[in-house]
C-alpha atoms as a PDB file:
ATOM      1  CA  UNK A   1      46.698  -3.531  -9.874  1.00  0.00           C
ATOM      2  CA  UNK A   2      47.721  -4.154 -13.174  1.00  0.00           C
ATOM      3  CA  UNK A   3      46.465  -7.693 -14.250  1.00  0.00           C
ATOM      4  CA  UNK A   4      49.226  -9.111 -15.258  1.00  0.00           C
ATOM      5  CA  UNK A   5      50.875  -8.423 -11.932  1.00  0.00           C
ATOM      6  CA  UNK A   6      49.078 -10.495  -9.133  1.00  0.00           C
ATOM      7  CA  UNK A   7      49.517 -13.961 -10.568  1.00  0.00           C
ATOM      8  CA  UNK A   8      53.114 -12.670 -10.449  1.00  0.00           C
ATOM      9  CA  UNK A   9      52.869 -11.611  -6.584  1.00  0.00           C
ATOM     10  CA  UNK A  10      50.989 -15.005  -5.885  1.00  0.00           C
ATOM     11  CA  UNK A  11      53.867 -16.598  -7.191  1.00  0.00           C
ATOM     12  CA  UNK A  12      56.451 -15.183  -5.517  1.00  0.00           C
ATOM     13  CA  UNK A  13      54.766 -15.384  -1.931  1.00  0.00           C
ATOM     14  CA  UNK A  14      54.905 -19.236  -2.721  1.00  0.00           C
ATOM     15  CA  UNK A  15      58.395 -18.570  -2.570  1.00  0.00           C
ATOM     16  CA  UNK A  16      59.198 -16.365  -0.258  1.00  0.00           C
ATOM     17  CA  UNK A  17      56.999 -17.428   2.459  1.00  0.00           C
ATOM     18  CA  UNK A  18      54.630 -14.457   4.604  1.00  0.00           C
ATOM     19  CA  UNK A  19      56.617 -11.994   3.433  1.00  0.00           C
ATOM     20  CA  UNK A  20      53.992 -10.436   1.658  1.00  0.00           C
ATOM     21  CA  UNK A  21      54.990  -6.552   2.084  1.00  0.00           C
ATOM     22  CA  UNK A  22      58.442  -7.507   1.430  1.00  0.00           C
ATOM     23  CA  UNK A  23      57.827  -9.145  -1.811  1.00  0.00           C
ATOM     24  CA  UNK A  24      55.465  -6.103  -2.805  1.00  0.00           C
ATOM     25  CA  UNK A  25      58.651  -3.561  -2.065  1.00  0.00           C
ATOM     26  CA  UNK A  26      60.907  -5.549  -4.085  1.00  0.00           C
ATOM     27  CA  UNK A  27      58.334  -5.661  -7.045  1.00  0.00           C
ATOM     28  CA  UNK A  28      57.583  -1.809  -6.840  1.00  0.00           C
ATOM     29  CA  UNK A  29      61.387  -1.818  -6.736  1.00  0.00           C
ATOM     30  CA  UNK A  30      61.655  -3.091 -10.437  1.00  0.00           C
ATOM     31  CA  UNK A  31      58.746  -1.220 -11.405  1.00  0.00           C
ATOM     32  CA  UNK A  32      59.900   2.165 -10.523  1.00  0.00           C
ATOM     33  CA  UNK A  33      63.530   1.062 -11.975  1.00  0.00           C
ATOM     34  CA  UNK A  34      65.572   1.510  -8.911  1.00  0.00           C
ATOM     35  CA  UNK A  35      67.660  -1.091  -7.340  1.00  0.00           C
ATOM     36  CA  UNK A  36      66.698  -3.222  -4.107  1.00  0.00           C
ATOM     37  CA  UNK A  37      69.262  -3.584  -0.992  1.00  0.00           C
ATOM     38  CA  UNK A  38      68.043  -6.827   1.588  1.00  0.00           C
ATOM     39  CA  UNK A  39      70.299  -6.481   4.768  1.00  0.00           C
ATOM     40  CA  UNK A  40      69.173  -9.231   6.967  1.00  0.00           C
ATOM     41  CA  UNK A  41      71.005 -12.446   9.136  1.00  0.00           C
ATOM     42  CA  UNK A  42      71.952 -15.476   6.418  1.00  0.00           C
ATOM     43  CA  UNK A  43      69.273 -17.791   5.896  1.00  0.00           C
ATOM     44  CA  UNK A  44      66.435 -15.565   6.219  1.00  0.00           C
ATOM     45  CA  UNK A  45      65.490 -15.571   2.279  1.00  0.00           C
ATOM     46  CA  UNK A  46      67.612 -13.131   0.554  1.00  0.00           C
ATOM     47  CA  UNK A  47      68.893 -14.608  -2.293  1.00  0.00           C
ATOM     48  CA  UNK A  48      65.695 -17.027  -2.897  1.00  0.00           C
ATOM     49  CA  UNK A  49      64.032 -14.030  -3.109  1.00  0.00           C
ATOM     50  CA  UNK A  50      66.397 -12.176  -5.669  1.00  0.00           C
ATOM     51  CA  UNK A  51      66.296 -15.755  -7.943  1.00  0.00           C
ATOM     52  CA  UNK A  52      62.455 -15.717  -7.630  1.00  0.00           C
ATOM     53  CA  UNK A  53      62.065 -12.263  -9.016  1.00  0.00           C
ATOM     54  CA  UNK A  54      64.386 -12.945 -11.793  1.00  0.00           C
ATOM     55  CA  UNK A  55      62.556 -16.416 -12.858  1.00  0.00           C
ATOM     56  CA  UNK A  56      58.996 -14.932 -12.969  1.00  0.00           C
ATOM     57  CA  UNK A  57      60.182 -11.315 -14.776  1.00  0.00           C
ATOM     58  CA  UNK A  58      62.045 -13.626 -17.149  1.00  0.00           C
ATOM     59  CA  UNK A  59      65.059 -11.314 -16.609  1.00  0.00           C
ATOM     60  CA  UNK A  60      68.691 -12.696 -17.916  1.00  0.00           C
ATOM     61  CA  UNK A  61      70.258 -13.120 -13.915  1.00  0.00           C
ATOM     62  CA  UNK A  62      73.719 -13.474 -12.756  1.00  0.00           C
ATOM     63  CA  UNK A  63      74.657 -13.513  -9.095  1.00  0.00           C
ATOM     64  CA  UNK A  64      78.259 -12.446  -7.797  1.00  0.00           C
ATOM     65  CA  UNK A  65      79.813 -13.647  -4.323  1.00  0.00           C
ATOM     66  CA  UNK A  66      81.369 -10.348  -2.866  1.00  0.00           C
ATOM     67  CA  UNK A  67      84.434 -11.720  -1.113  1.00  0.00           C
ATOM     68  CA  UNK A  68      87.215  -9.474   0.761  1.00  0.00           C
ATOM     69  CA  UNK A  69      89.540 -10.497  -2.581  1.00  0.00           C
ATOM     70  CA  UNK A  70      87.237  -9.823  -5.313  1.00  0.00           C
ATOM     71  CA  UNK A  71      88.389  -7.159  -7.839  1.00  0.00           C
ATOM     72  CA  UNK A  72      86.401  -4.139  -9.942  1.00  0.00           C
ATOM     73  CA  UNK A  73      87.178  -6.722 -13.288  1.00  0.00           C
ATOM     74  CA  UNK A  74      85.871  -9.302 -11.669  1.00  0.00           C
ATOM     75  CA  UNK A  75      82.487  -7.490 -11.947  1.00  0.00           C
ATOM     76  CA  UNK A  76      82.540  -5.563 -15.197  1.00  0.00           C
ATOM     77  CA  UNK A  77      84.793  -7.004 -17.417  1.00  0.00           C
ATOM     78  CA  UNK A  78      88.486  -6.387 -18.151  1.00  0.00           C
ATOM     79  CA  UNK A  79      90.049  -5.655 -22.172  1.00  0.00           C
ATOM     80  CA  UNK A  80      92.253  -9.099 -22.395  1.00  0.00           C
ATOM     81  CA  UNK A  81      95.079  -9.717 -25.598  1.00  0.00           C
ATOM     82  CA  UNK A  82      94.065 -11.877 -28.311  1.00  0.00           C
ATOM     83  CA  UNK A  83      96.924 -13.091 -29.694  1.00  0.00           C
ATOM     84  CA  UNK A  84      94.586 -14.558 -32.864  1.00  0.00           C
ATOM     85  CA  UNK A  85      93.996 -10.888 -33.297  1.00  0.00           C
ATOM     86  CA  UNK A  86      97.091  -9.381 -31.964  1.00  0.00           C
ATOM     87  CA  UNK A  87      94.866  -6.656 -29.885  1.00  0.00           C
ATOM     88  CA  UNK A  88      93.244  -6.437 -26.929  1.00  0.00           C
ATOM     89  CA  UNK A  89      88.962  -7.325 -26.387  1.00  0.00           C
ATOM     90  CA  UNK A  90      86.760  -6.365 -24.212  1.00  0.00           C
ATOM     91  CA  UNK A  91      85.570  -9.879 -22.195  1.00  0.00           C
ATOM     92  CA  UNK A  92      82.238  -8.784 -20.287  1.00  0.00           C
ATOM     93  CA  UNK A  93      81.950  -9.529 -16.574  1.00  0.00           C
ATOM     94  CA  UNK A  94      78.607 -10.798 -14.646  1.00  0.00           C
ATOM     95  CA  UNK A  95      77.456  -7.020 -14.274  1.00  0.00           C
ATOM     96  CA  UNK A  96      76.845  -7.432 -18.192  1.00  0.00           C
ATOM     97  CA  UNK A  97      72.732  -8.683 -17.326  1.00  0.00           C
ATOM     98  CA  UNK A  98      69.649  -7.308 -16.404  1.00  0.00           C
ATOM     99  CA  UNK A  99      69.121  -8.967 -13.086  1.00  0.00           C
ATOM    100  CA  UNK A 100      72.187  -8.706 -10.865  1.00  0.00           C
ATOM    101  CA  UNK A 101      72.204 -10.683  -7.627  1.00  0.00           C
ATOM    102  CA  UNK A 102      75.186  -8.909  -5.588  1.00  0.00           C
ATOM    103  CA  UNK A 103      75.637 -11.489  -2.794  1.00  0.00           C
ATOM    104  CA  UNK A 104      77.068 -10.128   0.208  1.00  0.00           C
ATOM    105  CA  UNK A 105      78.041  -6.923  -1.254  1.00  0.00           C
ATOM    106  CA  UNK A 106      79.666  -5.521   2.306  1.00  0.00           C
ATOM    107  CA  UNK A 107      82.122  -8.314   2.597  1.00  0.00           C
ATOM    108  CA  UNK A 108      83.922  -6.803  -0.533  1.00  0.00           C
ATOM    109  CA  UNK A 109      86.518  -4.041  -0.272  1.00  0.00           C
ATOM    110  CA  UNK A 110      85.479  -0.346  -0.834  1.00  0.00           C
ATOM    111  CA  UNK A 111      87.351  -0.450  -4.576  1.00  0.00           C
ATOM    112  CA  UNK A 112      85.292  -3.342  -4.978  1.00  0.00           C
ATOM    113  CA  UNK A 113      81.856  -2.137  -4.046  1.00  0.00           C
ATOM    114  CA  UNK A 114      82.456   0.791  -6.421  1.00  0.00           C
ATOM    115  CA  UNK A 115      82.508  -0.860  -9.433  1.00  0.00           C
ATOM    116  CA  UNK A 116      79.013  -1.145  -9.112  1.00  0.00           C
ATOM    117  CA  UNK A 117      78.182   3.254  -9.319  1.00  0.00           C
ATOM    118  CA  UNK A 118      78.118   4.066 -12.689  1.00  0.00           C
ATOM    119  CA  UNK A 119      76.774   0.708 -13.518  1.00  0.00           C
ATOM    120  CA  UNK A 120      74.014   1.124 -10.996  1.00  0.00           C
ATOM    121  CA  UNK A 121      73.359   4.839 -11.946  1.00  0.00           C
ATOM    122  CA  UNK A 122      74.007   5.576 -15.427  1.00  0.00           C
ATOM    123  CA  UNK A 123      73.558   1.545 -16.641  1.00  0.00           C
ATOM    124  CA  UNK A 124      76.903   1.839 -18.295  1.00  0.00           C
ATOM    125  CA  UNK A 125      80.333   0.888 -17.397  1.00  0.00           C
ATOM    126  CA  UNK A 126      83.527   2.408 -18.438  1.00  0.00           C
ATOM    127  CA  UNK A 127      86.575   0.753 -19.082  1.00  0.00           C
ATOM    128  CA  UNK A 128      89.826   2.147 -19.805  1.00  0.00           C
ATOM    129  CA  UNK A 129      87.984   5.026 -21.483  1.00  0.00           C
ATOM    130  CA  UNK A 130      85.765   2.957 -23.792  1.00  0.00           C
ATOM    131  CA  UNK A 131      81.589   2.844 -22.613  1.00  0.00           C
ATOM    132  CA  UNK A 132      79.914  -0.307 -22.572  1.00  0.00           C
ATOM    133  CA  UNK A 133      75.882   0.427 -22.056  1.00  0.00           C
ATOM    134  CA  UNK A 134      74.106  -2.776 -20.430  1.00  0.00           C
ATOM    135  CA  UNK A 135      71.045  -4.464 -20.769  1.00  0.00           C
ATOM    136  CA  UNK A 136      67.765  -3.091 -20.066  1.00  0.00           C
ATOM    137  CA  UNK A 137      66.241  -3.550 -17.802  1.00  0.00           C
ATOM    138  CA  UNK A 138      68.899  -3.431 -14.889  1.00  0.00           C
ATOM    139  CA  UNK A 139      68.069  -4.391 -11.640  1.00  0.00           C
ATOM    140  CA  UNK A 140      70.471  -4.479  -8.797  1.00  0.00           C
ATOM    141  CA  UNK A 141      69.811  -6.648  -5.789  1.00  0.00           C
ATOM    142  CA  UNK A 142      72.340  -7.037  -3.281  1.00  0.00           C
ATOM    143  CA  UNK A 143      72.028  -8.681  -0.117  1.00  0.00           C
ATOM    144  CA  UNK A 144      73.984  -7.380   2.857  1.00  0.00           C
ATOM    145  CA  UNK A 145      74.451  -9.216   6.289  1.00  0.00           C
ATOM    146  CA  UNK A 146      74.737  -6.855   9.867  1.00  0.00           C
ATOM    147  CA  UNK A 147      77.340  -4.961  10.037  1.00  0.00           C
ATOM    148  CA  UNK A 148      78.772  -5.582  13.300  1.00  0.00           C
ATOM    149  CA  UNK A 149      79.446  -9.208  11.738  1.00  0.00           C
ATOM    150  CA  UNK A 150      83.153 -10.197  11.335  1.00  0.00           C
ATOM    151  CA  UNK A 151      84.775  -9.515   8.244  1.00  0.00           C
ATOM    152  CA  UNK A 152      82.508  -6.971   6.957  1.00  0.00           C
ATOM    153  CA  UNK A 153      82.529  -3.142   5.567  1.00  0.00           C
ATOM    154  CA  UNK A 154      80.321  -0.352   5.843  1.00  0.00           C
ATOM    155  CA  UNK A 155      78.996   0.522   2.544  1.00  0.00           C
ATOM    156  CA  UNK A 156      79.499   3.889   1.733  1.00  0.00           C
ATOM    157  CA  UNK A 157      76.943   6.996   1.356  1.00  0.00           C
ATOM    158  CA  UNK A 158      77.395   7.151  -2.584  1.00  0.00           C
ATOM    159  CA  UNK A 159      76.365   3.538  -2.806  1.00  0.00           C
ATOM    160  CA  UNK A 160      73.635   3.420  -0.093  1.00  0.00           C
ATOM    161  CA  UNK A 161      72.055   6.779  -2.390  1.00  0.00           C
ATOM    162  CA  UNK A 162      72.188   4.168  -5.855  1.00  0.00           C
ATOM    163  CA  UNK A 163      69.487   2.011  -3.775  1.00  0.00           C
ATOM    164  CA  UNK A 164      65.856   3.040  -4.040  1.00  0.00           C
ATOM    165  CA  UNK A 165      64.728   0.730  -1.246  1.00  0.00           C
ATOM    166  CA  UNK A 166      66.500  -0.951   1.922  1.00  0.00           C
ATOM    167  CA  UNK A 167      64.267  -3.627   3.267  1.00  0.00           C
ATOM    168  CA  UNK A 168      64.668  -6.594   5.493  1.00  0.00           C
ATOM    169  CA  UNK A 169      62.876 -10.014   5.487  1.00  0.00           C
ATOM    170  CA  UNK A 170      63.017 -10.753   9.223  1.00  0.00           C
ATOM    171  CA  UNK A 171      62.060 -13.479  11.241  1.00  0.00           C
ATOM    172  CA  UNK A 172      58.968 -15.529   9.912  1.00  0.00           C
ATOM    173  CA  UNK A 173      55.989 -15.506  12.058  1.00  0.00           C
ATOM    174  CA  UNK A 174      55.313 -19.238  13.818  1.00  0.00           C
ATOM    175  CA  UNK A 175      52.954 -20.771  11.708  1.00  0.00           C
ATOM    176  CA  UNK A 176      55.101 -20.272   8.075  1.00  0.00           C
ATOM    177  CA  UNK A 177      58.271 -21.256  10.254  1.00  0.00           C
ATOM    178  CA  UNK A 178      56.503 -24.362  10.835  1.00  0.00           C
ATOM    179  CA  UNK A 179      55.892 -25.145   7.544  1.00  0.00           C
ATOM    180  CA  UNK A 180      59.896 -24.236   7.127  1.00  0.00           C
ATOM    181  CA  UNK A 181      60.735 -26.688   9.634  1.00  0.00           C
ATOM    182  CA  UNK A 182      58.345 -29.461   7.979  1.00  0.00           C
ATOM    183  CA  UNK A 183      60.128 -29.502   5.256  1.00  0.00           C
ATOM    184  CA  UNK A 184      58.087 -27.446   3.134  1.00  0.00           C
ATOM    185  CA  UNK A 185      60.500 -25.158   2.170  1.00  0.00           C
ATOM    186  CA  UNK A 186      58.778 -22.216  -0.645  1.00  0.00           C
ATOM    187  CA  UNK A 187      62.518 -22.858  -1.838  1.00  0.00           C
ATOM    188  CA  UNK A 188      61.321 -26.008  -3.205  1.00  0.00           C
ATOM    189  CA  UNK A 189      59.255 -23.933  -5.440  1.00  0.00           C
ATOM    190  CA  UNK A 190      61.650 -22.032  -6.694  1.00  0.00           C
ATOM    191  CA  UNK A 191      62.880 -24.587  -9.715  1.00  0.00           C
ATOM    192  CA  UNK A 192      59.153 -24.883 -10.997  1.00  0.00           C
ATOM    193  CA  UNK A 193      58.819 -20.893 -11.237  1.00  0.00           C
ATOM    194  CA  UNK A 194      58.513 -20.076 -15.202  1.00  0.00           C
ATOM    195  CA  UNK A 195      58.315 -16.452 -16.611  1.00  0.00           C
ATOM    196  CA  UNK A 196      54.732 -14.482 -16.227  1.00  0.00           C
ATOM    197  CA  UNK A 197      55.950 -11.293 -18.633  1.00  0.00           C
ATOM    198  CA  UNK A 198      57.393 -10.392 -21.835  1.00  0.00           C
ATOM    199  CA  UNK A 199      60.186  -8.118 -21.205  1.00  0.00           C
ATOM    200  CA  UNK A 200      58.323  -6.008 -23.641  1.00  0.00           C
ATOM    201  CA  UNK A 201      54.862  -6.021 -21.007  1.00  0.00           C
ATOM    202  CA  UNK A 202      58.148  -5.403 -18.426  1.00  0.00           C
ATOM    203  CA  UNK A 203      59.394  -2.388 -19.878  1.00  0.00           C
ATOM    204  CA  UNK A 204      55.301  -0.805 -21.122  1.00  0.00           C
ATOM    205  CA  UNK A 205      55.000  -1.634 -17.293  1.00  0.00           C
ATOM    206  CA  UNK A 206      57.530   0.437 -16.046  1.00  0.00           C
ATOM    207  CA  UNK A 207      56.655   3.182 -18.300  1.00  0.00           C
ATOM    208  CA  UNK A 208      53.054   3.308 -17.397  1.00  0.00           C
ATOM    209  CA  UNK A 209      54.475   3.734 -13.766  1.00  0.00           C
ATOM    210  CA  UNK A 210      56.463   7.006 -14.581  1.00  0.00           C
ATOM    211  CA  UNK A 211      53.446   8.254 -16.163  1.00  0.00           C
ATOM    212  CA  UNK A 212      51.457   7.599 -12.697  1.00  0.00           C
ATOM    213  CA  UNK A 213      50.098  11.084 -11.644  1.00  0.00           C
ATOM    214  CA  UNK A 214      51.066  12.907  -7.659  1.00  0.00           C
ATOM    215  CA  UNK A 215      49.188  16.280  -7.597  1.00  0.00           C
ATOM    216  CA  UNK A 216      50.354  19.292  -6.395  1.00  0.00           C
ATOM    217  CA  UNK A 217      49.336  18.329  -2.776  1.00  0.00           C
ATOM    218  CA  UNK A 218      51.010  15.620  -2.827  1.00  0.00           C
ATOM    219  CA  UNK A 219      54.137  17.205  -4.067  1.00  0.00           C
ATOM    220  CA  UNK A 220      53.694  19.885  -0.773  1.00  0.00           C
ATOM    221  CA  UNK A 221      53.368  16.679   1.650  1.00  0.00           C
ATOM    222  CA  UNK A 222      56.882  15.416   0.258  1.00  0.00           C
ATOM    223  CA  UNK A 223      58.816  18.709   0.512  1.00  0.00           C
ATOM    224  CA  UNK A 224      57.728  18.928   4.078  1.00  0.00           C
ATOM    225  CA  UNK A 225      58.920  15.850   4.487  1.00  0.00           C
ATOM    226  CA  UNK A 226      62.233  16.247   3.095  1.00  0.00           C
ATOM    227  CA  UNK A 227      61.816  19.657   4.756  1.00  0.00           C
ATOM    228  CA  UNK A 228      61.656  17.319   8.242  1.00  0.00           C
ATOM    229  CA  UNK A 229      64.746  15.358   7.517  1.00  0.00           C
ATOM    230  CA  UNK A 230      66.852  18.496   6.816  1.00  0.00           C
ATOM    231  CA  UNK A 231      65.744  20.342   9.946  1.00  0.00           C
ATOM    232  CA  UNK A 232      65.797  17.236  12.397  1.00  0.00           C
ATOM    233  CA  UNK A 233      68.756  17.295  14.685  1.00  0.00           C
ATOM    234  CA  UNK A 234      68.896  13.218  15.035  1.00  0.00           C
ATOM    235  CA  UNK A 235      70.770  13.738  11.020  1.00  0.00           C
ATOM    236  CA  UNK A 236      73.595  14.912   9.891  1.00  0.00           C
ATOM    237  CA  UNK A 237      72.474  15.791   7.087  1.00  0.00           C
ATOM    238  CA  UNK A 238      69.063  15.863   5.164  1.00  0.00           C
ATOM    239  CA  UNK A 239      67.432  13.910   1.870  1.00  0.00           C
ATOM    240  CA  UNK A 240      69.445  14.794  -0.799  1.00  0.00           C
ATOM    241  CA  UNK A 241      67.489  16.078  -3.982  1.00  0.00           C
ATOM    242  CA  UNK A 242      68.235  12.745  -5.784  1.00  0.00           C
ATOM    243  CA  UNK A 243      65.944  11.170  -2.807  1.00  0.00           C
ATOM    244  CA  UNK A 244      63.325  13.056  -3.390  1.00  0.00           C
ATOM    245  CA  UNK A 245      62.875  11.673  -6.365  1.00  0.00           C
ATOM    246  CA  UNK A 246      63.468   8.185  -5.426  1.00  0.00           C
ATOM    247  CA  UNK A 247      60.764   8.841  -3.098  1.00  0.00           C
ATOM    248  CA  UNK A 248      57.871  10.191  -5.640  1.00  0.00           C
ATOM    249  CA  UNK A 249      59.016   7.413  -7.468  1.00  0.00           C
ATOM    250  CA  UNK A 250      58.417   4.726  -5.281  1.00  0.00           C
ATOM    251  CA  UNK A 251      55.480   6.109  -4.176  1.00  0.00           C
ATOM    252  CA  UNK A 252      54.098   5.772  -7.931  1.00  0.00           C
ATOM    253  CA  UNK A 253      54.836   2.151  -7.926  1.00  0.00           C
ATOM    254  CA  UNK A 254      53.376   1.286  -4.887  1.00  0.00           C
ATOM    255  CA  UNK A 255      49.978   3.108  -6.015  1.00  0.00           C
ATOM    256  CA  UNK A 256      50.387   1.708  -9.545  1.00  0.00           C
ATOM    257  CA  UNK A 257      50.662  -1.953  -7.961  1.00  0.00           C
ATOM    258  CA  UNK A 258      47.183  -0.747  -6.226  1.00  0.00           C
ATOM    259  CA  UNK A 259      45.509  -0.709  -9.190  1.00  0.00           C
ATOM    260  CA  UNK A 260      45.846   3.886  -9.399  1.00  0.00           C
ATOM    261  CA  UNK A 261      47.350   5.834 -11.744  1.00  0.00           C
ATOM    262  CA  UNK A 262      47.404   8.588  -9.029  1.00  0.00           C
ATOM    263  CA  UNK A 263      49.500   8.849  -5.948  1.00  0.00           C
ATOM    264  CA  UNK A 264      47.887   8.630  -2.593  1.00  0.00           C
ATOM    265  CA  UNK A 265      48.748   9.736   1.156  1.00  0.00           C
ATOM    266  CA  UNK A 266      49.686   6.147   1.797  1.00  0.00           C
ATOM    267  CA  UNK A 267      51.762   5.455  -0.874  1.00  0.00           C
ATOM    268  CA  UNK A 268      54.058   8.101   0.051  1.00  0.00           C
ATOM    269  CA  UNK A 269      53.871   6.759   3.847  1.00  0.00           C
ATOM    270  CA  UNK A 270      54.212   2.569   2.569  1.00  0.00           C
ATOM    271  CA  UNK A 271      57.775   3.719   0.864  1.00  0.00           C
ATOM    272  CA  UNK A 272      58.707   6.412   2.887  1.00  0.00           C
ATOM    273  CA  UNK A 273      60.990   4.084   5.675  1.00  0.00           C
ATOM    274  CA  UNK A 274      62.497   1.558   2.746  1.00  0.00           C
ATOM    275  CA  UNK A 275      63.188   4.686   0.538  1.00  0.00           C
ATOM    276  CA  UNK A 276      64.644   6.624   3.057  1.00  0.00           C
ATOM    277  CA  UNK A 277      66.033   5.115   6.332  1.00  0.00           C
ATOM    278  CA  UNK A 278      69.175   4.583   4.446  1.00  0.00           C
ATOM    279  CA  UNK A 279      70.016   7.786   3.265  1.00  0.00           C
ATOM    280  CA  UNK A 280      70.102   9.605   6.412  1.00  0.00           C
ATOM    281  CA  UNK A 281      73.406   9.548   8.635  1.00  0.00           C
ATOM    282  CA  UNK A 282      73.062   9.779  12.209  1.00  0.00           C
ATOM    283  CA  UNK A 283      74.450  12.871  13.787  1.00  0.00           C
ATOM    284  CA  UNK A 284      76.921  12.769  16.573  1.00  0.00           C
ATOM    285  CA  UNK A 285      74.781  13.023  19.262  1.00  0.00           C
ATOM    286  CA  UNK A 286      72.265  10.459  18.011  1.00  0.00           C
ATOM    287  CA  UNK A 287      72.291   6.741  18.207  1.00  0.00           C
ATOM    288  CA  UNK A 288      69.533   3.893  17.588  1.00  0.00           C
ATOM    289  CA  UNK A 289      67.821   2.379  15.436  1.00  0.00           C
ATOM    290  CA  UNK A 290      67.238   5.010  11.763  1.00  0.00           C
ATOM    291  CA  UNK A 291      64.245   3.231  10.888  1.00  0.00           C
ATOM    292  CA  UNK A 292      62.325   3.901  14.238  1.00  0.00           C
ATOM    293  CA  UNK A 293      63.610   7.520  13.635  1.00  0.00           C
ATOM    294  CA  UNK A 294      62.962   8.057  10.734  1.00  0.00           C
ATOM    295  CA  UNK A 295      58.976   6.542  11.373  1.00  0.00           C
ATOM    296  CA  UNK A 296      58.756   8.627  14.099  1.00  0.00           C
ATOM    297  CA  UNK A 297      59.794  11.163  11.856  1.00  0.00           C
ATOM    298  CA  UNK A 298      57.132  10.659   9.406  1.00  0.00           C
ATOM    299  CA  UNK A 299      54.212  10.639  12.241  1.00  0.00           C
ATOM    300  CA  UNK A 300      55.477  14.171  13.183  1.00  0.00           C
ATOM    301  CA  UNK A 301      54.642  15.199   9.559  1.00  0.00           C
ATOM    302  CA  UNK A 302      50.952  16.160   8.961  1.00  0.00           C
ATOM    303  CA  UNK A 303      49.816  15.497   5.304  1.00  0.00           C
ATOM    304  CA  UNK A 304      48.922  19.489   4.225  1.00  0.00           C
ATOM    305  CA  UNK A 305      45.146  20.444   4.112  1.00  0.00           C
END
C-alpha cells in the first residue's frame, strides 16, 4: 500500500467503527475516481462515513438533503439578475465542490436526481447553454435508504451506471455495537479528524492508480465475466461496456491499496459485487436478492489457465 495511505485507513476505521472492508471500498472508490453509492437503514453510518473521507482527503465538502421538493437549481446553480449590473450571473449551487455528500438521493424526484449526470460523468454542468467545469477532484457520495421505505423513488439505470461502487455498511458485529451503546461513539472522532494529503499527493495518487498494470489474462478473466452477465438468464440485460471499465478500474485500486502496481485474481473478485450488483436488472422471471446472484455468478466463472 502506498504509505501515505494506511495512517489514512487507520483513521477512518476510528470513525467508522469494524467496517473495515467498507471503508477500504469507499477509499479505492476515490482512488479510481468513480463515485460511491451507500444504500443502507438510517443510522447505520452513512453520512459519518462520507464527512470522514472528506476531513482526512482534505477535500472542499458540501452535503445536500434530497427532499421530494428539491429542484435541479437547487443543486447546480441557477443564472439570477443583478440589477447592480443590469444582467443576469451565474450563482453556483452545492454541486460546485469536490466532495459531494448527496443525502438521501432517492427521496428526490426523478428531475431532481438528474441534475446530478453530467455533473457526475463529464464533471461539468450546463446551464442554459453556458458550461461550468467543477473542481477536481469530484467525488460523489450519496446515501440511499431501502426502497420499499415510504416516500421514496427508484433511482434510475442511467444514474445507478454513474456509480462505480454500491456498498452497504450493515449491522455492526456485537462487540463494536457495544462500544456504540457505551457511549463511545467513532462519531465522536469525527471533529478531531485533520487532513493526511495534499490534494496534489491526492491527484499523483490517483494517477499512479490508472497507470496500475492487468495483463492480458487478466483482461480474458473479465470478458468472461461480462461474457457471464450477458448470457445469464436471471438479467435482463448484461454489463454494459462502460462497466467493464468501471470494473478494471476498481480492480486497480483495490490492488494499488495492496501495495501492487499489477492487478491480481482477487482484486477483480474483492470489486466485482460493489462494481457490479447494481448495474444488472433482474429479468422477469427472476426475483431475490442481485448481490447473492450476481456472487453466485462470479463462482460459476473460472479464472482462464
Amino acid at each position: 500500500m502506498h504509505q501515505a495511505l494506511t495512517p489514512v485507513l487507520n483513521q477512518l476505521n476510528k470513525v467508522v467503527l469494524g467496517k473495515s472492508h467498507q471503508v477500504k471500498l469507499s477509499v479505492a472508490c476515490l482512488l479510481a475516481e468513480g463515485h460511491l453509492l451507500i444504500e443502507d437503514l438510517p443510522g447505520m453510518g452513512k453520512t459519518t462515513l462520507g464527512q470522514a473521507i472528506a476531513k482526512v482527503f482534505g477535500l472542499e465538502f458540501q452535503r445536500i438533503q434530497f427532499t421530494s421538493d428539491i429542484l435541479p437549481a437547487d443543486i447546480i446553480g441557477a443564472n439570477i439578475f443583478d440589477k447592480n449590473d443590469g444582467q443576469f450571473k451565474f450563482h453556483p449551487g452545492p454541486v460546485f465542490s469536490q466532495l459531494i455528500l448527496g443525502d438521501e438521493i432517492n427521496r428526490a424526484t426523478p428531475k431532481a436526481q438528474s441534475a446530478l449526470l453530467e455533473a457526475m460523468e463529464e464533471q461539468q454542468v450546463t446551464v442554459e447553454g453556458e458550461t461550468f467545469a467543477l473542481p477536481q477532484p469530484f467525488f460523489v457520495i450519496a446515501t440511499q435508504n431501502p426502497s420499499h421505505q415510504i416516500g421514496t423513488y427508484p433511482l434510475p439505470e442511467s444514474q445507478l451506471d454513474r456509480f462505480l461502487f454500491r456498498i452497504q455498511l450493515g449491522y455492526p458485529d456485537a462487540s463494536f455495537e457495544r462500544v456504540l451503546l457505551q457511549g463511545k461513539s467513532g462519531r465522536q472522532n469525527l471533529n478531531t479528524l485533520e487532513p493526511m494529503l495534499s490534494l496534489e499527493d491526492l491527484m499523483r495518487i490517483q494517477q499512479e492508480v490508472a497507470k496500475v498494470t492487468v495483463s492480458e489474462h487478466l483482461l480474458n478473466y473479465v470478458i468472461h465475466l461480462i461474457k457471464a452477465t450477458r448470457q445469464s438468464p436471471d438479467f435482463e440485460h448484461g454489463l454494459s461496456p462502460r462497466g467493464g471499465l468501471a470494473l478494471i478500474g476498481a480492480a486497480k485500486a483495490w490492488a494499488f491499496l495492496d501495495g501492487r502496481d499489477y492487478v491480481l485474481p482477487e482484486d477483480i473478485q474483492q470489486t466485482f459485487i460493489p462494481a457490479v450488483a447494481h448495474r444488472l436488472e433482474f429479468s422477469q422471471k427472476t426475483s431475490g436478492d442481485s448481490v447473492k446472484l450476481v456472487s453466485e455468478l462470479l463462482e460459476q466463472v473460472s479464472v482462464p489457465s
